[in-house]
C-alpha atoms as a PDB file:
ATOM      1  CA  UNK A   1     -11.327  -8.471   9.843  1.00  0.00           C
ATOM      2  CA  UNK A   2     -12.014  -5.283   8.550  1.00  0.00           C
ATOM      3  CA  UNK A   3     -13.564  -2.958  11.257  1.00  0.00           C
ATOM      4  CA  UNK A   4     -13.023   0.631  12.270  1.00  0.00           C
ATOM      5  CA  UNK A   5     -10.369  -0.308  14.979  1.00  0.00           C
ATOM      6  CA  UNK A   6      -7.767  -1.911  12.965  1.00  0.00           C
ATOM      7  CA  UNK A   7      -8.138   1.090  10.426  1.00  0.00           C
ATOM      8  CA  UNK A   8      -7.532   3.799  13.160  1.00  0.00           C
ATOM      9  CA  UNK A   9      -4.682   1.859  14.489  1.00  0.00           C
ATOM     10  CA  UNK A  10      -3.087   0.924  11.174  1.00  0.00           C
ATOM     11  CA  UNK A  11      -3.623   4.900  10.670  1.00  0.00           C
ATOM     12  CA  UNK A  12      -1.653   6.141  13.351  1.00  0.00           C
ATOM     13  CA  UNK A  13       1.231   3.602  12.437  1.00  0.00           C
ATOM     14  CA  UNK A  14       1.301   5.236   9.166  1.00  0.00           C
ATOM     15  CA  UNK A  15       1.286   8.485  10.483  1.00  0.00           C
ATOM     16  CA  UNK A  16       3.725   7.480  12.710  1.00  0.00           C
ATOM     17  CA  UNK A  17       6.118   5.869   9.529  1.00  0.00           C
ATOM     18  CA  UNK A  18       5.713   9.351   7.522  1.00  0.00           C
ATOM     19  CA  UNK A  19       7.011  11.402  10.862  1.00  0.00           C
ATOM     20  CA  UNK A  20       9.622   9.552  11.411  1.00  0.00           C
ATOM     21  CA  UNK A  21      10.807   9.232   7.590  1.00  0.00           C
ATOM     22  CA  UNK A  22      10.768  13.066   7.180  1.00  0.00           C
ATOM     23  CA  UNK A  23      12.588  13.893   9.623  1.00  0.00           C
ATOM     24  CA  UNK A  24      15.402  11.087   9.065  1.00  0.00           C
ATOM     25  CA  UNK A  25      15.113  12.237   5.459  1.00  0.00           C
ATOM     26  CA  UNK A  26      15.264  15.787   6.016  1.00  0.00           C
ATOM     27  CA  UNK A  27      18.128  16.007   8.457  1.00  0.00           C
ATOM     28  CA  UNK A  28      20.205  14.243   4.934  1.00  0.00           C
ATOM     29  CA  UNK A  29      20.006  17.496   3.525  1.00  0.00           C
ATOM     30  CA  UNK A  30      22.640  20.271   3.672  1.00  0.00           C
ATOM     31  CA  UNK A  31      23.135  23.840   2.225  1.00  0.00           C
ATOM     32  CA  UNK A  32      26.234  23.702  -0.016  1.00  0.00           C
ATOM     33  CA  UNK A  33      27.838  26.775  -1.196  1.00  0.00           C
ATOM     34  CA  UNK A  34      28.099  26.036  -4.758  1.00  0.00           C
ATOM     35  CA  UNK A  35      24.875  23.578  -5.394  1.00  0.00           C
ATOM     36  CA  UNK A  36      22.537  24.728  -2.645  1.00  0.00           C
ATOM     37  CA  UNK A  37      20.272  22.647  -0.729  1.00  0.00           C
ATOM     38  CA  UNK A  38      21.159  19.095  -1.821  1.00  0.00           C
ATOM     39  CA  UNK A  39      21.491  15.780   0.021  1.00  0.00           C
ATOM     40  CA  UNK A  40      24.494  15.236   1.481  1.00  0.00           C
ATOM     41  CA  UNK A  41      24.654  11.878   2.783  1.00  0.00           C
ATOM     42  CA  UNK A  42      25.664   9.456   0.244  1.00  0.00           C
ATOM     43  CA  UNK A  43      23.290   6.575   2.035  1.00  0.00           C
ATOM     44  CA  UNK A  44      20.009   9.257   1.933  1.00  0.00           C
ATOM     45  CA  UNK A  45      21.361  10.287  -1.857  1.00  0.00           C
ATOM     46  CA  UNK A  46      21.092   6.455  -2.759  1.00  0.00           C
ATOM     47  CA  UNK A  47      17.893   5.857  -0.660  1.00  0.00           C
ATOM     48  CA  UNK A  48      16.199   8.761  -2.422  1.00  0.00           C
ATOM     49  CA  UNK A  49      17.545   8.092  -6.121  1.00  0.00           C
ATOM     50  CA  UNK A  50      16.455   4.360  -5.727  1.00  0.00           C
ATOM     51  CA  UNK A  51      13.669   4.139  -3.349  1.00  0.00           C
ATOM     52  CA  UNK A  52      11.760   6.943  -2.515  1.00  0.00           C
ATOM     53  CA  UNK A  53      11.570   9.441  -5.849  1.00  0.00           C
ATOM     54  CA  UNK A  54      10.971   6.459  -7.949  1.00  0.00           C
ATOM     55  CA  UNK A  55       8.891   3.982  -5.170  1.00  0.00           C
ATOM     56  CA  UNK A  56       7.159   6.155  -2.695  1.00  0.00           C
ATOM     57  CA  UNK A  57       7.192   9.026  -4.540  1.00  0.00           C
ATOM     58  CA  UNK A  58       6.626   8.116  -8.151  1.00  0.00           C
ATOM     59  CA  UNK A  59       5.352   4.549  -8.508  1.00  0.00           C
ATOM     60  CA  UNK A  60       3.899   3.066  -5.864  1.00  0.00           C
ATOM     61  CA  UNK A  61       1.132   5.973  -6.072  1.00  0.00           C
ATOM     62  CA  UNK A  62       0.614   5.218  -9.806  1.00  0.00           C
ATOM     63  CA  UNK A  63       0.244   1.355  -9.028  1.00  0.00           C
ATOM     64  CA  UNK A  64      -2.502   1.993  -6.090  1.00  0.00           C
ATOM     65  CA  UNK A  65      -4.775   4.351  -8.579  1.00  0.00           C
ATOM     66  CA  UNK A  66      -4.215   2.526 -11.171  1.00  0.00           C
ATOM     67  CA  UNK A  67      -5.158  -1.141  -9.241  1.00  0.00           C
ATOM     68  CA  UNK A  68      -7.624   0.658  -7.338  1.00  0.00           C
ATOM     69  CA  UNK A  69      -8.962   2.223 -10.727  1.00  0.00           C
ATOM     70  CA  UNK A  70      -9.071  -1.106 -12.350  1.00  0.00           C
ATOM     71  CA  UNK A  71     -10.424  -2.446  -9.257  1.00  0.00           C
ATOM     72  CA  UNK A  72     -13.468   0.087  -9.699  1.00  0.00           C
ATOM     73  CA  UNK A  73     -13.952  -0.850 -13.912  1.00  0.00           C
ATOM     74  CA  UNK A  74     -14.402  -4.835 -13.070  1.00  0.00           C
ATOM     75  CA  UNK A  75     -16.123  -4.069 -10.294  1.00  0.00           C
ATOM     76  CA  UNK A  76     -18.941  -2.044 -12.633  1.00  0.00           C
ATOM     77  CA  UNK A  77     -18.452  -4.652 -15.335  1.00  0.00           C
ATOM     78  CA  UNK A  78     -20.123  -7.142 -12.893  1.00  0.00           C
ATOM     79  CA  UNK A  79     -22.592  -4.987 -11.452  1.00  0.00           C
ATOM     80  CA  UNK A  80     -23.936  -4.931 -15.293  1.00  0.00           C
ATOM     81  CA  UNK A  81     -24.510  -8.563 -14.892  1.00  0.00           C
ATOM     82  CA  UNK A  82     -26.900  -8.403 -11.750  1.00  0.00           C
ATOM     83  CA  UNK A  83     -30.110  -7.650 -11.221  1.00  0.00           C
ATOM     84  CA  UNK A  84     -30.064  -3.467 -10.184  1.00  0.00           C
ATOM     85  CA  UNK A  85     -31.844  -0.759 -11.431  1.00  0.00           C
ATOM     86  CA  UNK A  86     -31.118   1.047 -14.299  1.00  0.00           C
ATOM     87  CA  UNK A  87     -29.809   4.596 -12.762  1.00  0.00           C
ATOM     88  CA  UNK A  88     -27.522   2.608 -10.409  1.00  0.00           C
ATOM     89  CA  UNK A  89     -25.885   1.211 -13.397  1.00  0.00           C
ATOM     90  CA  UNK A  90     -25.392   4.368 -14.877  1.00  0.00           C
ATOM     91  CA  UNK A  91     -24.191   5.921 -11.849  1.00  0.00           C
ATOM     92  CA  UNK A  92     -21.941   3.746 -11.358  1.00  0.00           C
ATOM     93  CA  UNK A  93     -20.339   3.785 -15.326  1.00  0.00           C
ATOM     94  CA  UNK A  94     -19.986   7.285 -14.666  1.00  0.00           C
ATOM     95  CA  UNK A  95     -18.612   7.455 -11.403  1.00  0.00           C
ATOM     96  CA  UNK A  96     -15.820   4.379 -12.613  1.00  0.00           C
ATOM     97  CA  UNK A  97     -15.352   6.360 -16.121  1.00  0.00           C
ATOM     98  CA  UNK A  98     -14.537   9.690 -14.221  1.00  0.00           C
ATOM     99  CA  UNK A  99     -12.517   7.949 -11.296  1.00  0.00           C
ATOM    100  CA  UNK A 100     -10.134   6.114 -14.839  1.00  0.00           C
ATOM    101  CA  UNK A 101      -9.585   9.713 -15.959  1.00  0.00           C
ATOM    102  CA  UNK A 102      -8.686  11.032 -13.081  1.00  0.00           C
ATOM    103  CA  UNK A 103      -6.082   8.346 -12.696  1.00  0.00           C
ATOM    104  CA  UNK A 104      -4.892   8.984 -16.824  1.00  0.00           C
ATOM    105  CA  UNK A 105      -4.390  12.627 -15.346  1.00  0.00           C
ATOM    106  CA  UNK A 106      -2.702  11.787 -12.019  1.00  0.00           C
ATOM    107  CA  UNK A 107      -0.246   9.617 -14.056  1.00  0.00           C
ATOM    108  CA  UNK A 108       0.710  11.556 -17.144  1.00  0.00           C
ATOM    109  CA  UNK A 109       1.144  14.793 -14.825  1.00  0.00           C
ATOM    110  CA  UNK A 110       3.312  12.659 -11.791  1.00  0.00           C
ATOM    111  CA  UNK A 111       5.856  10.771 -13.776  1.00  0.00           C
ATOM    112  CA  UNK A 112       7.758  14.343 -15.523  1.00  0.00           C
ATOM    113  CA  UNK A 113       7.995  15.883 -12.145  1.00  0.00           C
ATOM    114  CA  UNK A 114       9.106  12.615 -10.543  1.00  0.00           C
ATOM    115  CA  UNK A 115      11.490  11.962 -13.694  1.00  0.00           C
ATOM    116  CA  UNK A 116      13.259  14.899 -13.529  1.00  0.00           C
ATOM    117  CA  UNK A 117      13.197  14.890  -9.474  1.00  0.00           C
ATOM    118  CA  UNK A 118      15.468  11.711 -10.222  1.00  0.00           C
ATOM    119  CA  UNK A 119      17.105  13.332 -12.640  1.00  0.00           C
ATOM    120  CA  UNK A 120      18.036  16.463 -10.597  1.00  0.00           C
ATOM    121  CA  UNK A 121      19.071  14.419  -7.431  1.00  0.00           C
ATOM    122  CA  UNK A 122      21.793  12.660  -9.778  1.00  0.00           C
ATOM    123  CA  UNK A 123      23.368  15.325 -11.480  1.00  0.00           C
ATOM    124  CA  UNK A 124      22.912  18.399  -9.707  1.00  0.00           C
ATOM    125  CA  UNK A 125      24.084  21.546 -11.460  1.00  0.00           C
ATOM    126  CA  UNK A 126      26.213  23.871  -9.354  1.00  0.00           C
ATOM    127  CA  UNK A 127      25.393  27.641  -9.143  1.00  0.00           C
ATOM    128  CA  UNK A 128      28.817  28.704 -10.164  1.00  0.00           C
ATOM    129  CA  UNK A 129      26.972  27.616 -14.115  1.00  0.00           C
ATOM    130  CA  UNK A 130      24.402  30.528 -13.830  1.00  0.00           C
ATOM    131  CA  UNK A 131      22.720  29.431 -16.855  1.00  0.00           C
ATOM    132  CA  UNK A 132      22.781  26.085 -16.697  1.00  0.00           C
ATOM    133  CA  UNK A 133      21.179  26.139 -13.349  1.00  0.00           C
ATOM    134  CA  UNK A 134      18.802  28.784 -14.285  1.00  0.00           C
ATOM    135  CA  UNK A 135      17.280  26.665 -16.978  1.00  0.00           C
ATOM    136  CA  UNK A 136      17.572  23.829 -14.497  1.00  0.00           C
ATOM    137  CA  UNK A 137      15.625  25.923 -11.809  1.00  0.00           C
ATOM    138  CA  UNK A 138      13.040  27.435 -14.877  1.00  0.00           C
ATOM    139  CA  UNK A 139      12.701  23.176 -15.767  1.00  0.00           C
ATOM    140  CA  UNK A 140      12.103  22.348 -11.840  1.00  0.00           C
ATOM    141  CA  UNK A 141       9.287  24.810 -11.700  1.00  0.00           C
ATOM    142  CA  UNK A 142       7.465  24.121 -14.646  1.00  0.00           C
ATOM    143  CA  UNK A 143       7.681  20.517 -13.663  1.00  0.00           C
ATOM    144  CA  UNK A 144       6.465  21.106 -10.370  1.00  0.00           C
ATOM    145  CA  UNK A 145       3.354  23.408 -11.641  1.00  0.00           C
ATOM    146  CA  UNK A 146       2.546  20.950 -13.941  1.00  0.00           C
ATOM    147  CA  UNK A 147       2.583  18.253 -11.250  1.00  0.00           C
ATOM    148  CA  UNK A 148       0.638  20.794  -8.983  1.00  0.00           C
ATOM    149  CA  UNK A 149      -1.854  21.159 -11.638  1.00  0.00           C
ATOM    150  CA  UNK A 150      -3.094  17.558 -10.590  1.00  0.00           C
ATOM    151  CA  UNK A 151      -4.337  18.852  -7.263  1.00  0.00           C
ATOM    152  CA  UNK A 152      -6.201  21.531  -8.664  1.00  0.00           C
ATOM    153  CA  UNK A 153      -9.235  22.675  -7.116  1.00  0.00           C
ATOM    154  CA  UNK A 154     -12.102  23.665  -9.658  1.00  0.00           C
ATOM    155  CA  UNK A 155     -14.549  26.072  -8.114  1.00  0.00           C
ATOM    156  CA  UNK A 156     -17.232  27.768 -10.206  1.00  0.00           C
ATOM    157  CA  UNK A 157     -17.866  29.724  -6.871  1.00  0.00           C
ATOM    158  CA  UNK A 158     -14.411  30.908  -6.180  1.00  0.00           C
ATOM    159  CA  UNK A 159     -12.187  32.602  -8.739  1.00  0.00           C
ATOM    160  CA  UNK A 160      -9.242  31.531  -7.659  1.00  0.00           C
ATOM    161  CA  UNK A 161      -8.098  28.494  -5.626  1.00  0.00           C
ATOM    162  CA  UNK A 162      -5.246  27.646  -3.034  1.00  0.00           C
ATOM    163  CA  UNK A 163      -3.395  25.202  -5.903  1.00  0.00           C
ATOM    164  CA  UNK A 164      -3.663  27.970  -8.630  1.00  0.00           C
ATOM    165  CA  UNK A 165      -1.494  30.496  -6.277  1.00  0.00           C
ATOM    166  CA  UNK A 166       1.028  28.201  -5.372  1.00  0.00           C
ATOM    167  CA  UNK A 167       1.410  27.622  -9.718  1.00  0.00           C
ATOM    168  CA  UNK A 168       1.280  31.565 -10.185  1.00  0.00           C
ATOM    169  CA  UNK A 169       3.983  31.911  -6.832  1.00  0.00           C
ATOM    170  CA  UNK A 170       5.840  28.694  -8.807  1.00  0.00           C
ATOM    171  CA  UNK A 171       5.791  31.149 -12.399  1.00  0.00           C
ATOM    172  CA  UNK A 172       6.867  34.598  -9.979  1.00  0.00           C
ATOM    173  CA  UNK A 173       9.754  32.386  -8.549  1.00  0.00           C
ATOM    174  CA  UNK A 174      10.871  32.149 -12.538  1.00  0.00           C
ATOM    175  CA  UNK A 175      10.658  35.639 -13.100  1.00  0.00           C
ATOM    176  CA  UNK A 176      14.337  36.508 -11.977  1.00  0.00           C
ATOM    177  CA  UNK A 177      15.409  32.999 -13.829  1.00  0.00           C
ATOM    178  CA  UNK A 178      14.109  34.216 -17.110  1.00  0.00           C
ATOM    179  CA  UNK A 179      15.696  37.263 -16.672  1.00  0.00           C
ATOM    180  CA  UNK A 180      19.113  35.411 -16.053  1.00  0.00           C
ATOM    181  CA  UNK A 181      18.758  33.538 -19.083  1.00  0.00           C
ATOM    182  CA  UNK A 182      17.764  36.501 -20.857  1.00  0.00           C
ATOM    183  CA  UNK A 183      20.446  38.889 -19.907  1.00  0.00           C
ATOM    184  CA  UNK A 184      23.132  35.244 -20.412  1.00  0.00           C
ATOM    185  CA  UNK A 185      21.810  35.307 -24.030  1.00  0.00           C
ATOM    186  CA  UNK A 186      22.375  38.605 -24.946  1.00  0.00           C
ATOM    187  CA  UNK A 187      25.717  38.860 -23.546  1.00  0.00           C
ATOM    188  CA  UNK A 188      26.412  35.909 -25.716  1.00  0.00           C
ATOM    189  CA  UNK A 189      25.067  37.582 -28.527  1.00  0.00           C
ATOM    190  CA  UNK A 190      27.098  40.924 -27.872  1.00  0.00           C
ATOM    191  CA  UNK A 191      30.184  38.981 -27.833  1.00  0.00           C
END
């Protein structure tokens, strides 16, 4: 049932899906004077708030590593009970142990990004409130370094790593929000 055939062909279908869904997704989207690049169509706006931040996006992710995790720690659980030798066992305890963390991590740093996402999509601040959307914008990037944080590649033989330049581009990006917020607050202040 399960041979290399079926998983090459069930591969291209789901390339296939994701092609077709970004670019019906995408072509939602529209550059509006006063809120900037937000959905347009009320249909994609709906289909995103309901389905794909919170499903595809957010939970359905979280539910396959965490099955598959579980999956993983009943799977070693038995392996205890049979006959193998002692290193496999302990392999395999570590291996499960590291793969449950990794899903703990994947989790607590998805769901605030794909929260706010939500969030975001539903009440979008316009630009004519610099401040308000400047915090919103300073929010949206810390959200999305934190979430990019989760993709992180540790190298002891590299200093520096593709994920940790898009999170220092994400904190540069702030730089001229900070400064909005900063120069909002002491005009306040002044007056």
């Amino acid at each position: 049932m399960c041979t290399l055939k079926l998983g090459r062909y069930f591969t291209f279908i789901f390339i296939c899906f994701v092609i077709i869904h970004s670019i019906a997704l995408g072509s939602s989207y529209d550059i509006q004077p006063t809120f900037g690049c937000t959905i347009s169509n009320y249909v994609a706006l709906q289909y995103s708030t309901y389905f794909f931040y919170p499903v595809l996006f957010g939970f359905l992710p979280i539910i396959i590593a965490s099955l598959f995790s579980m999956l993983a720690y009943h799977n070693v659980r038995r392996v205890v009970r049979r006959q193998l030798p002692i290193v496999r066992r302990k392999l395999d305890k570590q291996i499960t142990a590291m793969v449950l963390m990794r899903v703990i991590a994947f989790v607590c740093l998805t769901l605030p990004s794909t929260a706010y996402r939500i969030y975001a999509i539903n009440f979008p601040i316009p630009q004519s409130i610099p401040m308000a959307y400047a915090v919103g914008r300073l929010i949206q990037t810390i959200l999305l370094s934190i979430y990019n944080i989760d993709y992180m590649k540790i190298n002891n033989n590299q200093s520096d790593s593709l994920t940790s330049k898009q999170i220092i581009n994400n904190f540069d990006t702030c730089a001229p929000i900070i400064q909005l917020i900063d120069e909002q607050y002491q005009y306040t202040n002044n007056n």
